[in-house]
C-alpha atoms as a PDB file:
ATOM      1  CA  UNK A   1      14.055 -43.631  27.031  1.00  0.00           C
ATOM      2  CA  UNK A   2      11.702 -46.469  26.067  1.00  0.00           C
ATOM      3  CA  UNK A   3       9.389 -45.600  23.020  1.00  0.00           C
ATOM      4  CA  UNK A   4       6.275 -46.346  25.544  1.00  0.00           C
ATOM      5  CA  UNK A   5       7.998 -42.963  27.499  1.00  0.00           C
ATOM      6  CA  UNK A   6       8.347 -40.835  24.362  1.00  0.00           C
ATOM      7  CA  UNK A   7       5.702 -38.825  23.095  1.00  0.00           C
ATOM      8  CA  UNK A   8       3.230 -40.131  20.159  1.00  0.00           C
ATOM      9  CA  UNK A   9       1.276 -38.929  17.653  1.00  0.00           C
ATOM     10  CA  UNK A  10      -1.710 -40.754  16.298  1.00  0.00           C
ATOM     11  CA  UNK A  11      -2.938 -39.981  12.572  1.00  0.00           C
ATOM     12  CA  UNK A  12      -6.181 -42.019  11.792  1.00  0.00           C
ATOM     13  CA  UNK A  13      -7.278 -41.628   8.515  1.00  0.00           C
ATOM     14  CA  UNK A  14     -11.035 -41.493   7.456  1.00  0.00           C
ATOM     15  CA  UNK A  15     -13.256 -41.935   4.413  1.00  0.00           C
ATOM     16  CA  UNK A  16     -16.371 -41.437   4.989  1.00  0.00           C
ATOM     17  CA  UNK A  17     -19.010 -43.134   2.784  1.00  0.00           C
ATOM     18  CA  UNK A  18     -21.215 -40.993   0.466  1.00  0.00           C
ATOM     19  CA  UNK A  19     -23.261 -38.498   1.226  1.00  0.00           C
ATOM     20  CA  UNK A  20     -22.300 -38.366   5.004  1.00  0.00           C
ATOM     21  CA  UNK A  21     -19.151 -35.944   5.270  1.00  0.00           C
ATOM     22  CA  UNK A  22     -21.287 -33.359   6.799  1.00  0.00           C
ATOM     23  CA  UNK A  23     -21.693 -35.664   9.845  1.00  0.00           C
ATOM     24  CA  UNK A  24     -18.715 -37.587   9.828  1.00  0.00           C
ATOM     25  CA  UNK A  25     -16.948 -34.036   9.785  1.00  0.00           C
ATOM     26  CA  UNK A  26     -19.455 -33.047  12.946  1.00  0.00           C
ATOM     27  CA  UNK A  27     -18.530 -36.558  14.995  1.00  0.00           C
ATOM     28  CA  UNK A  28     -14.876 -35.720  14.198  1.00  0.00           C
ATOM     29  CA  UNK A  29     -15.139 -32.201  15.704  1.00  0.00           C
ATOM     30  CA  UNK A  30     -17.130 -33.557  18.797  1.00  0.00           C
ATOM     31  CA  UNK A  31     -14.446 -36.086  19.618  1.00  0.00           C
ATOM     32  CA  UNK A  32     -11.829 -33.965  19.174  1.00  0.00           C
ATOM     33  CA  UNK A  33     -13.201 -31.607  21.494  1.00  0.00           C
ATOM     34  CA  UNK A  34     -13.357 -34.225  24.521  1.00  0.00           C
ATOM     35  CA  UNK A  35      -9.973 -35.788  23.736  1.00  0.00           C
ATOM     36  CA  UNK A  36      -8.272 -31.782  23.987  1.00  0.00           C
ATOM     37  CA  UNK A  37      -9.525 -32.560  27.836  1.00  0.00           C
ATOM     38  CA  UNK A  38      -8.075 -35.733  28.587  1.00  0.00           C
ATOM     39  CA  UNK A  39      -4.783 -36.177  30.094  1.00  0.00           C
ATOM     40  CA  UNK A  40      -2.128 -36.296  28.112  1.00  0.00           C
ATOM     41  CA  UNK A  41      -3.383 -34.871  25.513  1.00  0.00           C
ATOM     42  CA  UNK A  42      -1.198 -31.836  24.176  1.00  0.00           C
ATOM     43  CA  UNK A  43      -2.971 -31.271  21.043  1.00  0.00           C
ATOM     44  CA  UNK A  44      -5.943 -32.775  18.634  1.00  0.00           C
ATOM     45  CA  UNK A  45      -6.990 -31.796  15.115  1.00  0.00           C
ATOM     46  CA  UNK A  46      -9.468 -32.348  12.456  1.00  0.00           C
ATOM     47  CA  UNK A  47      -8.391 -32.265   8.689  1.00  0.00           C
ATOM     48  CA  UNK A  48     -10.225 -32.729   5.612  1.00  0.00           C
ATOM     49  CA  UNK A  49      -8.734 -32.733   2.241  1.00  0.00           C
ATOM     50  CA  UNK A  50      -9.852 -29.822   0.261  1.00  0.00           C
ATOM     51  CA  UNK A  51      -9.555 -31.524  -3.158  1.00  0.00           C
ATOM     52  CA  UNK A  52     -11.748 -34.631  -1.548  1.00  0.00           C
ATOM     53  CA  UNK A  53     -14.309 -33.806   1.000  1.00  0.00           C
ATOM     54  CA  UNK A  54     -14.549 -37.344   1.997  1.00  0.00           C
ATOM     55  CA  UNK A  55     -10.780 -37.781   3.141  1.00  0.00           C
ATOM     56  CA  UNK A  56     -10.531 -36.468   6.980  1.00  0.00           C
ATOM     57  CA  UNK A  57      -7.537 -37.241   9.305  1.00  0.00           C
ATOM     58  CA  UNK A  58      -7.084 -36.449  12.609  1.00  0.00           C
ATOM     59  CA  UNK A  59      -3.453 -35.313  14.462  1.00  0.00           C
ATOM     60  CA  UNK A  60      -3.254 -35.880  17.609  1.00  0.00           C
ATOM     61  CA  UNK A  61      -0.436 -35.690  20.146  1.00  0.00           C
ATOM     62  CA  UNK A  62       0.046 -37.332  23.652  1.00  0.00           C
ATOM     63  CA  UNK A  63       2.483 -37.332  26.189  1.00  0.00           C
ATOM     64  CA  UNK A  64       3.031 -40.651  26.194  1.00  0.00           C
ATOM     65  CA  UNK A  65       2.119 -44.030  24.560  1.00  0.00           C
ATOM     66  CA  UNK A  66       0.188 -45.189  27.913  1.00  0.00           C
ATOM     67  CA  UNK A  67      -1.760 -41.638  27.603  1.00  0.00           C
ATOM     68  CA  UNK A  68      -2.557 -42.553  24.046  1.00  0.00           C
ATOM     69  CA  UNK A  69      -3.577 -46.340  25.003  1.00  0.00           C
ATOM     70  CA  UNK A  70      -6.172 -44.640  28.124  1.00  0.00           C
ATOM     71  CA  UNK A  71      -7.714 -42.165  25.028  1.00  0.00           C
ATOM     72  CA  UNK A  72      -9.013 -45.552  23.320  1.00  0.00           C
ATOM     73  CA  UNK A  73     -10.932 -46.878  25.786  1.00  0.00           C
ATOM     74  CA  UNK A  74     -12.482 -43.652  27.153  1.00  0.00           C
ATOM     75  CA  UNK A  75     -16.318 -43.829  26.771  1.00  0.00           C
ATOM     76  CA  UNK A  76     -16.405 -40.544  24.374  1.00  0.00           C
ATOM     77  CA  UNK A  77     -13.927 -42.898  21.850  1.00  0.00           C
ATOM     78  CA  UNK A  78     -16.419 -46.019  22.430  1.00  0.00           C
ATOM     79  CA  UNK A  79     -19.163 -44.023  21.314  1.00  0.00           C
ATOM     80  CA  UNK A  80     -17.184 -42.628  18.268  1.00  0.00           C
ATOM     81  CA  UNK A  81     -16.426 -45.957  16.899  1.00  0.00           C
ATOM     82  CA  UNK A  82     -20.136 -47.337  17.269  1.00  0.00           C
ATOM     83  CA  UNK A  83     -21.881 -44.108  15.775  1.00  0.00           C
ATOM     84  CA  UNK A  84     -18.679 -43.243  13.506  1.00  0.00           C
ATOM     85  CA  UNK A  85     -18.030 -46.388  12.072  1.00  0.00           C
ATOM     86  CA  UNK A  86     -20.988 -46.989   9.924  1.00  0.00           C
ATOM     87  CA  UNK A  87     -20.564 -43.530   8.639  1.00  0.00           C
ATOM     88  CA  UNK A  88     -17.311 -44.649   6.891  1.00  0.00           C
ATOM     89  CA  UNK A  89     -16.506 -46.267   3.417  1.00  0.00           C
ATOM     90  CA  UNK A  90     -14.068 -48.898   4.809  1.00  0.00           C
ATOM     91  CA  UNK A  91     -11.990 -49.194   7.625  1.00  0.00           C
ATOM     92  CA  UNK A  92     -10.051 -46.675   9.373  1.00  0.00           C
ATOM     93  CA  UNK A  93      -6.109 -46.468   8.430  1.00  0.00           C
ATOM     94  CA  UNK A  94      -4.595 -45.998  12.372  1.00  0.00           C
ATOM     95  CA  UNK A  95      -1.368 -45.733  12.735  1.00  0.00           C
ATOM     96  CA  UNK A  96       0.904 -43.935  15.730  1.00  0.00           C
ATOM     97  CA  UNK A  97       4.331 -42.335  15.349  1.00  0.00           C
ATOM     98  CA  UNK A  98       6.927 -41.267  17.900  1.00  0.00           C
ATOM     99  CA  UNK A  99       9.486 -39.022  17.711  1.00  0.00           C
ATOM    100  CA  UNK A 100      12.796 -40.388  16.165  1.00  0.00           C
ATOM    101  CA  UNK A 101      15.951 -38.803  18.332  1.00  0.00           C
END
């Protein structure tokens, strides 16, 4: 099995710049809702750090890396990054995992 066949997990991390966790928390929760739909997804959460309100993170799971790869250039992701973006402090920290076996 290829690493491209196994499944992935995505963790993006997120700080969101002052004063606008409130609606980065909202665009979080709205994307998350139309990525649970796609294919290949088999599971997508938001997370915020309790002792930092501006520190979210997202877990999500896929079947597969190509599932993963289609889920970035949906238009609901698109539209994420151009409203979400400015909303953040710096950069988003991506970074994908699969399963070691």
């Amino acid at each position: 099995m290829t690493h491209a066949d196994r499944n992935c997990k995505g963790r993006p991390s997120l700080d969101r710049a002052s004063g606008q966790d409130r609606t980065a928390q909202n665009r979080l929760l709205e994307l998350a809702a139309q990525s649970r739909k796609e294919n290949g997804c088999t599971g997508y959460e938001v997370l915020q750090n309790p002792a930092d309100g501006a520190d979210f993170t997202a877990y999500e799971a896929w079947t597969n890396e190509a599932a993963l790869d289609a889920h970035m250039t949906t238009p609901h992701v698109q539209h994420a990054f151009a409203v979400g973006i400015p909303l953040l402090s710096g950069a988003p920290d991506r970074r994908v995992y699969a399963a070691v076996e």
